[in-house]
C-alpha atoms as a PDB file:
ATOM      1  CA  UNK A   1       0.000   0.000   0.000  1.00  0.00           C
ATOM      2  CA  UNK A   2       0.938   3.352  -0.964  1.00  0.00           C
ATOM      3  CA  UNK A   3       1.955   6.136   1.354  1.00  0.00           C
ATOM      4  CA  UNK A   4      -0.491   8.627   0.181  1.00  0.00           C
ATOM      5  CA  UNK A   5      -3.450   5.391  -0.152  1.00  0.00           C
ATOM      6  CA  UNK A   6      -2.686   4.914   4.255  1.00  0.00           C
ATOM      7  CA  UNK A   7      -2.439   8.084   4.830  1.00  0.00           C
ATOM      8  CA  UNK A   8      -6.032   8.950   3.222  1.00  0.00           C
ATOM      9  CA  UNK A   9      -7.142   5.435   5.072  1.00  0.00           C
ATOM     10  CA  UNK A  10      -5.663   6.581   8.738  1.00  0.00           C
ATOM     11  CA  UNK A  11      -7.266  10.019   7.787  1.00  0.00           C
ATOM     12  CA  UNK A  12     -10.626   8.341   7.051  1.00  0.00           C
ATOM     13  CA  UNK A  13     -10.758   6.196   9.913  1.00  0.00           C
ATOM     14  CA  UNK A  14     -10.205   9.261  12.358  1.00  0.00           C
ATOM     15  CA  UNK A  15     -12.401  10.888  10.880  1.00  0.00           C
ATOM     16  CA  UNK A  16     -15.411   8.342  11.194  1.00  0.00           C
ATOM     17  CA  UNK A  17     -14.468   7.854  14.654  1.00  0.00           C
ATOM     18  CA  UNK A  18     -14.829  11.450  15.392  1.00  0.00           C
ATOM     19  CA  UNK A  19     -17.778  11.611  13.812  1.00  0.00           C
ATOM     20  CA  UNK A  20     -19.129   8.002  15.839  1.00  0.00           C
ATOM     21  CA  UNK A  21     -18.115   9.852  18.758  1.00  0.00           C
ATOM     22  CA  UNK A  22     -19.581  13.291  18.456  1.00  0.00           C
ATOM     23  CA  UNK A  23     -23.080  11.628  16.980  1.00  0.00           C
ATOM     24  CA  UNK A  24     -23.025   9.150  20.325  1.00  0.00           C
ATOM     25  CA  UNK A  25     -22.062  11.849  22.252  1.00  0.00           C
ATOM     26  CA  UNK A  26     -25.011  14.400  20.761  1.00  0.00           C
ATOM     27  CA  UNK A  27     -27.626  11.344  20.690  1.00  0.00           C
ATOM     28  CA  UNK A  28     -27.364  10.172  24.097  1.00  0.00           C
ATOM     29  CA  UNK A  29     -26.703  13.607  25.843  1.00  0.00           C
ATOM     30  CA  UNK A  30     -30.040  13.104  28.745  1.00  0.00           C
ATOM     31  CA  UNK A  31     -28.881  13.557  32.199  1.00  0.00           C
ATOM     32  CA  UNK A  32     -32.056  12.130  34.149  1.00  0.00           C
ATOM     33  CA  UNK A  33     -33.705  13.670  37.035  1.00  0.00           C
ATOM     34  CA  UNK A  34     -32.146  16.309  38.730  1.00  0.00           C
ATOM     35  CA  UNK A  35     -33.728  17.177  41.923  1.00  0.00           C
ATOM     36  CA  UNK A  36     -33.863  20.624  42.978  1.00  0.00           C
ATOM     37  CA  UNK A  37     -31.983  19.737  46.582  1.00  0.00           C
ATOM     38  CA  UNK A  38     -29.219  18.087  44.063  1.00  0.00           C
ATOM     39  CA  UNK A  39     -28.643  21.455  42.028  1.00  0.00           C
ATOM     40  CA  UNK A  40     -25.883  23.464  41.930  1.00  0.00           C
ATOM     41  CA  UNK A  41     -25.759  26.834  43.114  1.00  0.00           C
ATOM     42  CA  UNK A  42     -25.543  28.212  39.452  1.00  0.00           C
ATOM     43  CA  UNK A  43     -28.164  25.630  38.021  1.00  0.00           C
ATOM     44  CA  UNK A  44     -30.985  27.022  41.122  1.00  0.00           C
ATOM     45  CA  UNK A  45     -29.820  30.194  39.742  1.00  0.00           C
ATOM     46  CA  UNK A  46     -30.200  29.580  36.208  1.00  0.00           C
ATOM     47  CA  UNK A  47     -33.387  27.228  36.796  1.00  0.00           C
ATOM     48  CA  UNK A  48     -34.950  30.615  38.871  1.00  0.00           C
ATOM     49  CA  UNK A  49     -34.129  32.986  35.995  1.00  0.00           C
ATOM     50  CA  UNK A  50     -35.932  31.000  33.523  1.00  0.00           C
ATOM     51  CA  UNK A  51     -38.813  30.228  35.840  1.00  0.00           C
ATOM     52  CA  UNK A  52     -39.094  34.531  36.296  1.00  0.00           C
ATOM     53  CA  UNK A  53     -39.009  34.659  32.239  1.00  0.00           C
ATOM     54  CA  UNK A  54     -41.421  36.848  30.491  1.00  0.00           C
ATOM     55  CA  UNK A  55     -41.189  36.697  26.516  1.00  0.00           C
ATOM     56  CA  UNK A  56     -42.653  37.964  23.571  1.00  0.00           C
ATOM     57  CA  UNK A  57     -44.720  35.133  21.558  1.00  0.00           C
ATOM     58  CA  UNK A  58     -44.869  35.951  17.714  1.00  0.00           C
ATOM     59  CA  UNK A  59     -47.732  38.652  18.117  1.00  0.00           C
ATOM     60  CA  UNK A  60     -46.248  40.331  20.848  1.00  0.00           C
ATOM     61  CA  UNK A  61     -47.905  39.255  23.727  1.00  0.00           C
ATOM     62  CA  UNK A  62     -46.102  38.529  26.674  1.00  0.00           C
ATOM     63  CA  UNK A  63     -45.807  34.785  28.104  1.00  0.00           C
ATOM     64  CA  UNK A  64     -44.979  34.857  31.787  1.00  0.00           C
ATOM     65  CA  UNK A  65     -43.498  31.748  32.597  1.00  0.00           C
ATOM     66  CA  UNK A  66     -44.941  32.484  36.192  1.00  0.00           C
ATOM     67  CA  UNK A  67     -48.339  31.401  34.735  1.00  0.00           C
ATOM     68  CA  UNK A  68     -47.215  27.848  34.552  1.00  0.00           C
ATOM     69  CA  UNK A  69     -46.349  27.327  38.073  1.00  0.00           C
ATOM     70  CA  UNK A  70     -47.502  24.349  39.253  1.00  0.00           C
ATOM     71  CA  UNK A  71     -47.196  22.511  36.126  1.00  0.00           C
ATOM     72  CA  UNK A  72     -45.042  19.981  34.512  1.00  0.00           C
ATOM     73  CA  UNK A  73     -43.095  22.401  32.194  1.00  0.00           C
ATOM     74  CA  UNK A  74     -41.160  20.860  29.323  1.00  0.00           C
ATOM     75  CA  UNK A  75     -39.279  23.677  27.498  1.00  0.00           C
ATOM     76  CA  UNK A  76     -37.915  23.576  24.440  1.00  0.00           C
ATOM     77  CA  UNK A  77     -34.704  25.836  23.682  1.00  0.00           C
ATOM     78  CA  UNK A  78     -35.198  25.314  18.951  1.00  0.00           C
ATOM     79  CA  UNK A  79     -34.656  27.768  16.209  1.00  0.00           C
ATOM     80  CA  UNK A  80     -36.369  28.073  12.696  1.00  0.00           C
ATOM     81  CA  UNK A  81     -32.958  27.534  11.227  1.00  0.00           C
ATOM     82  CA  UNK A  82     -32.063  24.657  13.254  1.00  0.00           C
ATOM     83  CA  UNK A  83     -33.540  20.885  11.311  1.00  0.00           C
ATOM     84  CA  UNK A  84     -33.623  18.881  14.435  1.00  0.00           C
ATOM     85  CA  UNK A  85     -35.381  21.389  16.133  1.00  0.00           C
ATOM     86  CA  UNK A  86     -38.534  21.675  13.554  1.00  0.00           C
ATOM     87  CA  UNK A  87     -38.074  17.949  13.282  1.00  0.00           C
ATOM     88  CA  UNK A  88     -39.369  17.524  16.665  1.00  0.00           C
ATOM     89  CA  UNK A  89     -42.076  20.153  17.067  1.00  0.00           C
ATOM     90  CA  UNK A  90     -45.101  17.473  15.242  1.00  0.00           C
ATOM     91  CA  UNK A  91     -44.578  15.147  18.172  1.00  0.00           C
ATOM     92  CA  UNK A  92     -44.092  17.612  20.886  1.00  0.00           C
ATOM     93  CA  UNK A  93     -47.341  19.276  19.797  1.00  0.00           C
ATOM     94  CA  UNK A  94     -49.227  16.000  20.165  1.00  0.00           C
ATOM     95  CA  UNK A  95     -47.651  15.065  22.996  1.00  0.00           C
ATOM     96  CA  UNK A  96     -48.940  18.720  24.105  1.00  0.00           C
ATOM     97  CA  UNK A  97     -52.336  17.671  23.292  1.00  0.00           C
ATOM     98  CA  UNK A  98     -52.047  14.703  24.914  1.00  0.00           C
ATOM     99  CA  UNK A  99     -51.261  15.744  28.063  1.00  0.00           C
ATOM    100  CA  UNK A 100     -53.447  19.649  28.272  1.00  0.00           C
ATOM    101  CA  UNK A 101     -55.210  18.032  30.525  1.00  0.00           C
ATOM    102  CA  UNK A 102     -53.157  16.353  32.932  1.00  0.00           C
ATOM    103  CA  UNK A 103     -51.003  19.703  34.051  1.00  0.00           C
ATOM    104  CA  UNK A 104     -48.319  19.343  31.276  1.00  0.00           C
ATOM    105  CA  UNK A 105     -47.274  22.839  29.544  1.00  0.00           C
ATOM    106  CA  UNK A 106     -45.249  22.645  26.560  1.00  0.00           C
ATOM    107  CA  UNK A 107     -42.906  25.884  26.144  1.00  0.00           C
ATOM    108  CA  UNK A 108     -40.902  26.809  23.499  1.00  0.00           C
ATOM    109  CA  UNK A 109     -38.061  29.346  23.210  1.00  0.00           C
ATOM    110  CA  UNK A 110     -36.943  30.415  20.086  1.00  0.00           C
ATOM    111  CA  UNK A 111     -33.601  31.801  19.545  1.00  0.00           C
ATOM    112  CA  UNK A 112     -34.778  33.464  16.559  1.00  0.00           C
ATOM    113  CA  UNK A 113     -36.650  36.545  15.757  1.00  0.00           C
ATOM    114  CA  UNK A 114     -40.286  37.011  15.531  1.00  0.00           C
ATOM    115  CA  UNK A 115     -39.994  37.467  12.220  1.00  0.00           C
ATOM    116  CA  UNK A 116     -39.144  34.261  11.480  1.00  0.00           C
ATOM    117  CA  UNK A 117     -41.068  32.402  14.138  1.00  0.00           C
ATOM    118  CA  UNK A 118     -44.558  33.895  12.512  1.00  0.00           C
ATOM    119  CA  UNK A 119     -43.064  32.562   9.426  1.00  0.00           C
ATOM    120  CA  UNK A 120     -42.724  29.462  10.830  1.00  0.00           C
ATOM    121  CA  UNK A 121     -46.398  29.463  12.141  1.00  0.00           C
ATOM    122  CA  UNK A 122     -47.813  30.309   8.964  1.00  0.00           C
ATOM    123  CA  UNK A 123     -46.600  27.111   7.944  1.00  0.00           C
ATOM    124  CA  UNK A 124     -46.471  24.669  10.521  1.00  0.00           C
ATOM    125  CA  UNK A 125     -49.438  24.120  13.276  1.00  0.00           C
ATOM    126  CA  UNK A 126     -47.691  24.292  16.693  1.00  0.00           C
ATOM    127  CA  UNK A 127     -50.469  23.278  20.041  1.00  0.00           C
ATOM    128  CA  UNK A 128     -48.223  25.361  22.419  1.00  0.00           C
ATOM    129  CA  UNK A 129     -46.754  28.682  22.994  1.00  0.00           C
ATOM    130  CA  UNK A 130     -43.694  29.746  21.128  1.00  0.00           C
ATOM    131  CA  UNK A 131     -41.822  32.609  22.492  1.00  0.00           C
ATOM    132  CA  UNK A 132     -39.059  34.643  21.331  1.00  0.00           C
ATOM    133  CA  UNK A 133     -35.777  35.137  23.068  1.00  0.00           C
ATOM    134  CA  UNK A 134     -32.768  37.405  22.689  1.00  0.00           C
ATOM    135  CA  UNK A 135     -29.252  34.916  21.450  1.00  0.00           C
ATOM    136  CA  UNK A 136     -27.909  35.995  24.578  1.00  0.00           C
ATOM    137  CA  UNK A 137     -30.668  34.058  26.217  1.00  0.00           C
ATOM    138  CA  UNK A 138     -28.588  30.636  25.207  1.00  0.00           C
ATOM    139  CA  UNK A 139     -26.068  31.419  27.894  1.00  0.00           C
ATOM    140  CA  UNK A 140     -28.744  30.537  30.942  1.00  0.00           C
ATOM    141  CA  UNK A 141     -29.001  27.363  28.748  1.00  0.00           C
ATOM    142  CA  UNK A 142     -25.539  26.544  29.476  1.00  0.00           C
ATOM    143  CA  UNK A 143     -25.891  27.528  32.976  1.00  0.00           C
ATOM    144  CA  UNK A 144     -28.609  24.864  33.059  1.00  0.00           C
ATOM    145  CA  UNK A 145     -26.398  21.996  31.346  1.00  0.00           C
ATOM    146  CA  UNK A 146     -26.079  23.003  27.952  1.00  0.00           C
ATOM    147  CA  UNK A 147     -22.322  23.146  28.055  1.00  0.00           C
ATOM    148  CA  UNK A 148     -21.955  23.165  24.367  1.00  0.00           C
ATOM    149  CA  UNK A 149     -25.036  26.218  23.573  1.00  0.00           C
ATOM    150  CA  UNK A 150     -26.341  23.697  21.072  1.00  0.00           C
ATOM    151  CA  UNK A 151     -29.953  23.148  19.835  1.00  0.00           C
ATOM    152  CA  UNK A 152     -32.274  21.899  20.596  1.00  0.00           C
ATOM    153  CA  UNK A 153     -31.880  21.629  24.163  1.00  0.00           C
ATOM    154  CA  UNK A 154     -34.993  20.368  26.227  1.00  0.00           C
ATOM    155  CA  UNK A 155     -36.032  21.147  29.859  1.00  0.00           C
ATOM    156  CA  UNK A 156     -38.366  18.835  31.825  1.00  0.00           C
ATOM    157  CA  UNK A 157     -39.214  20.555  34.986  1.00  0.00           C
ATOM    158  CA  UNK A 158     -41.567  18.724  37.412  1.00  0.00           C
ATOM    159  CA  UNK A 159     -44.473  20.709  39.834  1.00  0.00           C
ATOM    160  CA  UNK A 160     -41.917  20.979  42.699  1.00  0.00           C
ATOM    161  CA  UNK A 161     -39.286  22.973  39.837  1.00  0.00           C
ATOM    162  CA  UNK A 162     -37.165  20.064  39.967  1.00  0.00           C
ATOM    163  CA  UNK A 163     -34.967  19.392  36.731  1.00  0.00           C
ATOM    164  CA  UNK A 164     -36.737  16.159  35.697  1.00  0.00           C
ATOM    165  CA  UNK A 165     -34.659  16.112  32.322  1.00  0.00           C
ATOM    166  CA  UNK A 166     -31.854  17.972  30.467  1.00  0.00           C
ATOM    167  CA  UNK A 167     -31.474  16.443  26.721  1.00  0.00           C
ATOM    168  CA  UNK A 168     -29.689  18.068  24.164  1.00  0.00           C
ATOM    169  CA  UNK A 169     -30.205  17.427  21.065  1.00  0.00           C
ATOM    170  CA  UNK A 170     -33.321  15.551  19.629  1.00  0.00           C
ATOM    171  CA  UNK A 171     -35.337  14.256  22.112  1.00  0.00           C
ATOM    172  CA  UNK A 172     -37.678  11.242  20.441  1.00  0.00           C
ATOM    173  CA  UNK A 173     -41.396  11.061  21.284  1.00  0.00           C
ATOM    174  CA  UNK A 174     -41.169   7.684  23.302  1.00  0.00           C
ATOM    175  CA  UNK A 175     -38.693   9.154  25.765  1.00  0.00           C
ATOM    176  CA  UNK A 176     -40.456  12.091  26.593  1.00  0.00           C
ATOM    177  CA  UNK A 177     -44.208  10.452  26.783  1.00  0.00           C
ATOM    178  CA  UNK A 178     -42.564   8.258  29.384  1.00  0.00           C
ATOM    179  CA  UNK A 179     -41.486  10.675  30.996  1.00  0.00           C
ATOM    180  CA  UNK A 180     -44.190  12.992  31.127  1.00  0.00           C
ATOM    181  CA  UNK A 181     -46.885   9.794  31.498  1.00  0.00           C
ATOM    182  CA  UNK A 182     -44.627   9.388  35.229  1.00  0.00           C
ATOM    183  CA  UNK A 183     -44.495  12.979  36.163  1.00  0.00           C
ATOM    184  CA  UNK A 184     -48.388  13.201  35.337  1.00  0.00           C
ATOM    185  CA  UNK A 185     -49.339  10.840  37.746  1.00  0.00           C
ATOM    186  CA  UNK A 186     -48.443  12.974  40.856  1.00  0.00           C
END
């Protein structure tokens, strides 16, 4: 074998294993329940910022998060721009509709402008409230385990405002139906 033909194959093969790595790495990135007692210092800090949030949906109108206390919140950190995120908004929204009744609120934020996000609407039917928050916003995100400020990045937060789960990256139906099919019960 040539020294150029190993070269390319030793360049190939690191290359794929990256890749293996990073993909495993993004896939399986769910740290489970978090309870608030467990938290750190900067995560209660982070988690109590969000909780105090008050955006702008895509007409303007303000969404207290405040509103939701009490509830199972699952938010959703996505951007119009961003495929996994729009990949998972049809089964979040009938997960949404699923659960209405049982004290689950869906959330999302969008780290995008409004512009956009209406754009967005126009086309796609989405069962919960989408709210608009400034890029700088992404940086509580990290504070709340989001080390890499990727997207989407998914908050489950139970009644008592305990981290139930942290998942970056896509977060399938089936996981997060189990998980909200437990929290509902209490």
């Amino acid at each position: 074998m040539s020294r150029s033909t190993t070269l390319a194959l030793v360049t190939a093969v690191a290359l794929t294993s990256g890749a293996a790595g990073l993909y495993t790495s993004y896939a399986s990135n769910a740290i489970a329940a978090t309870p608030a007692s467990n938290l750190s210092q900067t995560q209660r800090t982070a988690l109590g910022k969000l909780l105090a949030l008050d955006l702008p949906d895509a007409k303007g109108t303000q969404q207290p998060f405040s509103a939701w206390k009490g509830k199972v919140l699952v938010v959703n950190f996505w951007a119009t721009w961003c495929p996994p995120c729009r990949k998972e908004i049809p089964a979040f929204s009938a997960l949404s509709r699923k659960y209405a009744g049982k004290g689950v609120q869906f959330v999302g934020v969008s780290i995008d402008t409004a512009k956009n996000v209406a754009g967005f609407l126009a086309k796609q039917q989405v069962a919960y409230p989408l709210v608009i928050a400034d890029p700088s916003l992404v940086q509580l995100t990290e504070e709340l385990g989001n080390s890499s400020q990727g997207l989407p990045f998914t908050l489950v937060i139970d009644r008592n405002g305990s981290i139930s789960l942290v998942k970056l990256g896509e977060l399938s139906e089936q996981e997060l139906d189990r998980k909200l099919a437990e929290l509902s019960k209490s």
